[in-house]
C-alpha atoms as a PDB file:
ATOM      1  CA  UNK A   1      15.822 -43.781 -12.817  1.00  0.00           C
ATOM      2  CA  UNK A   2      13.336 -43.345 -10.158  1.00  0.00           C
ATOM      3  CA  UNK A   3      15.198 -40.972  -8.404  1.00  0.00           C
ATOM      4  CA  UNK A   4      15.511 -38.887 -11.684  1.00  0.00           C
ATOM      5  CA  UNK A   5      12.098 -39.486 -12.312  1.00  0.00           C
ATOM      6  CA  UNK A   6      11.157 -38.201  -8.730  1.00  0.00           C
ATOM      7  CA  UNK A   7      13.604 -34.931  -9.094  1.00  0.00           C
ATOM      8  CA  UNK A   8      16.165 -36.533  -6.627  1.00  0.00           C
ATOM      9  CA  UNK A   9      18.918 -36.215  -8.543  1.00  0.00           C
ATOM     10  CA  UNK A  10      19.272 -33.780 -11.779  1.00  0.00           C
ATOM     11  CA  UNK A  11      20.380 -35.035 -15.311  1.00  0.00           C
ATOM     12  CA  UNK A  12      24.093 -34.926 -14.549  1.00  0.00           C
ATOM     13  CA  UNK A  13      24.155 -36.960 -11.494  1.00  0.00           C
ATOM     14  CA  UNK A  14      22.210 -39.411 -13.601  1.00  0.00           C
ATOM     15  CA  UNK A  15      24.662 -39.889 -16.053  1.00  0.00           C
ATOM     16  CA  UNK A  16      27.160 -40.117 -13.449  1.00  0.00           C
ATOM     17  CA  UNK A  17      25.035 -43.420 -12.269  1.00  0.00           C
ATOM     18  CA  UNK A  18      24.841 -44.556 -15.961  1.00  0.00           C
ATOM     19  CA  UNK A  19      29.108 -43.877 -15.922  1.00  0.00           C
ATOM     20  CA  UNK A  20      29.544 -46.064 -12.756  1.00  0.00           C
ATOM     21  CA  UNK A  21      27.136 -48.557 -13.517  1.00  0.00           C
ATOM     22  CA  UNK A  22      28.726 -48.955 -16.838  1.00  0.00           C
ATOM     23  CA  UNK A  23      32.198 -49.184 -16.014  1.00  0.00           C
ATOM     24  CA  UNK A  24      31.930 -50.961 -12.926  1.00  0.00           C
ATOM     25  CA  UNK A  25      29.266 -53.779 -13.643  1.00  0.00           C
ATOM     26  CA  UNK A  26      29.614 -53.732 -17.034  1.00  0.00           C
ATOM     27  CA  UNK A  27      33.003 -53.463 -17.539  1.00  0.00           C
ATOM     28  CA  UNK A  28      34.258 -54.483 -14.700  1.00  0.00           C
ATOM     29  CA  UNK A  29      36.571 -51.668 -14.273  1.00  0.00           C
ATOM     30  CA  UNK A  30      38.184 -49.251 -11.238  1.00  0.00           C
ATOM     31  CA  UNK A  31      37.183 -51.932  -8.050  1.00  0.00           C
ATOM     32  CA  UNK A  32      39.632 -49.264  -6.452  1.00  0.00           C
ATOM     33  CA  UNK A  33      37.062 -46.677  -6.823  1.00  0.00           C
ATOM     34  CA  UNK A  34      33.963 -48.483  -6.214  1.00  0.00           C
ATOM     35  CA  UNK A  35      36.104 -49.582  -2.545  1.00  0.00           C
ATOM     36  CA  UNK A  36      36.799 -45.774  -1.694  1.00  0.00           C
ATOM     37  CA  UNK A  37      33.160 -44.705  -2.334  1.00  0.00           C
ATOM     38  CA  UNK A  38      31.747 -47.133  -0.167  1.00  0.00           C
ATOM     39  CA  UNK A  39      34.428 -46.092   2.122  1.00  0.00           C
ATOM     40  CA  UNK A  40      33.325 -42.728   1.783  1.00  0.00           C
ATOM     41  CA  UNK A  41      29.542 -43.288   2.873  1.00  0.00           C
ATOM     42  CA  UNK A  42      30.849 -44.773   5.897  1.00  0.00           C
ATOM     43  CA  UNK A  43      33.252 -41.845   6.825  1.00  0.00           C
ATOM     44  CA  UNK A  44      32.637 -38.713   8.702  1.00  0.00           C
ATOM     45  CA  UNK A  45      33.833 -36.754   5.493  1.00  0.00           C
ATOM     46  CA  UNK A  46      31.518 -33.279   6.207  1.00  0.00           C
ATOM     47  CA  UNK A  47      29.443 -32.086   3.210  1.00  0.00           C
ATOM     48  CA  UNK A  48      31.689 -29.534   1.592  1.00  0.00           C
ATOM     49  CA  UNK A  49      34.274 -32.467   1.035  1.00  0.00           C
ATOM     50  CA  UNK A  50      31.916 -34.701  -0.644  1.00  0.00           C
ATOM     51  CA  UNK A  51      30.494 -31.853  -2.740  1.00  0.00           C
ATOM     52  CA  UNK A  52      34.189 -31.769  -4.021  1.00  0.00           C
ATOM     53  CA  UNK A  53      34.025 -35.404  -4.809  1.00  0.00           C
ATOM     54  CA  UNK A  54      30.349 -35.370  -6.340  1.00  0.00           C
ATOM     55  CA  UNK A  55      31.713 -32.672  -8.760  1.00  0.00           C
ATOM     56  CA  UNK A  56      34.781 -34.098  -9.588  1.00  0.00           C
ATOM     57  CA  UNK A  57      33.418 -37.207 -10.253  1.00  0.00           C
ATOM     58  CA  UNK A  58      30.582 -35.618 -12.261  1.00  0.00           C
ATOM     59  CA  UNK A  59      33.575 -34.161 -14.633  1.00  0.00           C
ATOM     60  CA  UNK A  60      35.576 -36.803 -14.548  1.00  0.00           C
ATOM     61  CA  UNK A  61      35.731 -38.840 -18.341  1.00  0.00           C
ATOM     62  CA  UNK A  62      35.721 -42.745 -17.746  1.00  0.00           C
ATOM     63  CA  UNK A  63      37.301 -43.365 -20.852  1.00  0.00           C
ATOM     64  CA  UNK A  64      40.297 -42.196 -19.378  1.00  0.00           C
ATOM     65  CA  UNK A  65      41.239 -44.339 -16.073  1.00  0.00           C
ATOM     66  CA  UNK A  66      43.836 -41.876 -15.318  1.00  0.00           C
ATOM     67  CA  UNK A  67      41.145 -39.482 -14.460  1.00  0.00           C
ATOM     68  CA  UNK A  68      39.254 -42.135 -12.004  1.00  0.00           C
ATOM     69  CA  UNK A  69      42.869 -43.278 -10.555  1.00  0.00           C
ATOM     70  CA  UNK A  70      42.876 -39.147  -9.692  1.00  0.00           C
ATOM     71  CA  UNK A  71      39.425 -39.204  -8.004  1.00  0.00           C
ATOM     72  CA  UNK A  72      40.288 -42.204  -6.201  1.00  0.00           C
ATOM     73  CA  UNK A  73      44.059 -40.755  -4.732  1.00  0.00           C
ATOM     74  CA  UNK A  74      41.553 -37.751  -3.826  1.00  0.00           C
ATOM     75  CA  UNK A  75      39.051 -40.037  -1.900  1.00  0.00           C
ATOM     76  CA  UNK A  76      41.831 -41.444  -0.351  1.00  0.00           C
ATOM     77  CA  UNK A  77      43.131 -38.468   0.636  1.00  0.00           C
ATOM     78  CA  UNK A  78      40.223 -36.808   1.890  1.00  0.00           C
ATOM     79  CA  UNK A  79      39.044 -40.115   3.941  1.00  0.00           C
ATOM     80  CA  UNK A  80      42.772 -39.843   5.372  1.00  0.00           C
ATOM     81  CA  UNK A  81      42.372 -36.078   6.764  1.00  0.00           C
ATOM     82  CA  UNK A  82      38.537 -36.759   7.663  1.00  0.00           C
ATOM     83  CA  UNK A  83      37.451 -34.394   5.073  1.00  0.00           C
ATOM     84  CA  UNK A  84      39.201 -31.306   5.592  1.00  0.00           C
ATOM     85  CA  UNK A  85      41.239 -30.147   2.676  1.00  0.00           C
ATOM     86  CA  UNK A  86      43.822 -27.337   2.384  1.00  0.00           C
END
């Protein structure tokens, strides 16, 4: 919230914290995911890359686990290729 508070982060990347938090502390859901994003703050993936992710992520619904299974193959994907798509 302090980040929000502080203009760090907007109001969609906040409720993409609320999301996480929710599904993966609360719920206990998508350790897969939470694994590939810490993976993904210790990679070399450049900025354009993680954009991708940020926005996908930001879209993604987390009602639907299909959806976060398809961010994480992503993740995977672009931690595999160091960040270079296409």
């Amino acid at each position: 919230m302090s980040w929000f508070n502080k203009n760090k982060i907007n109001a969609e990347e906040m409720e993409l914290l609320l999301n996480l938090l929710e599904e993966i502390m609360t719920n206990k859901r998508f350790p897969q995911l939470t694994q590939r994003l810490r993976e993904w703050r210790d990679s070399d993936i450049d900025q354009g890359a993680g954009e991708i992710i940020i926005a996908t992520l930001m879209a993604a619904d987390f009602k639907k686990p299909e959806e976060i299974e398809g961010v994480t193959a992503m993740i995977d994907d672009f931690l595999a290729d160091g960040g270079k798509r296409g």
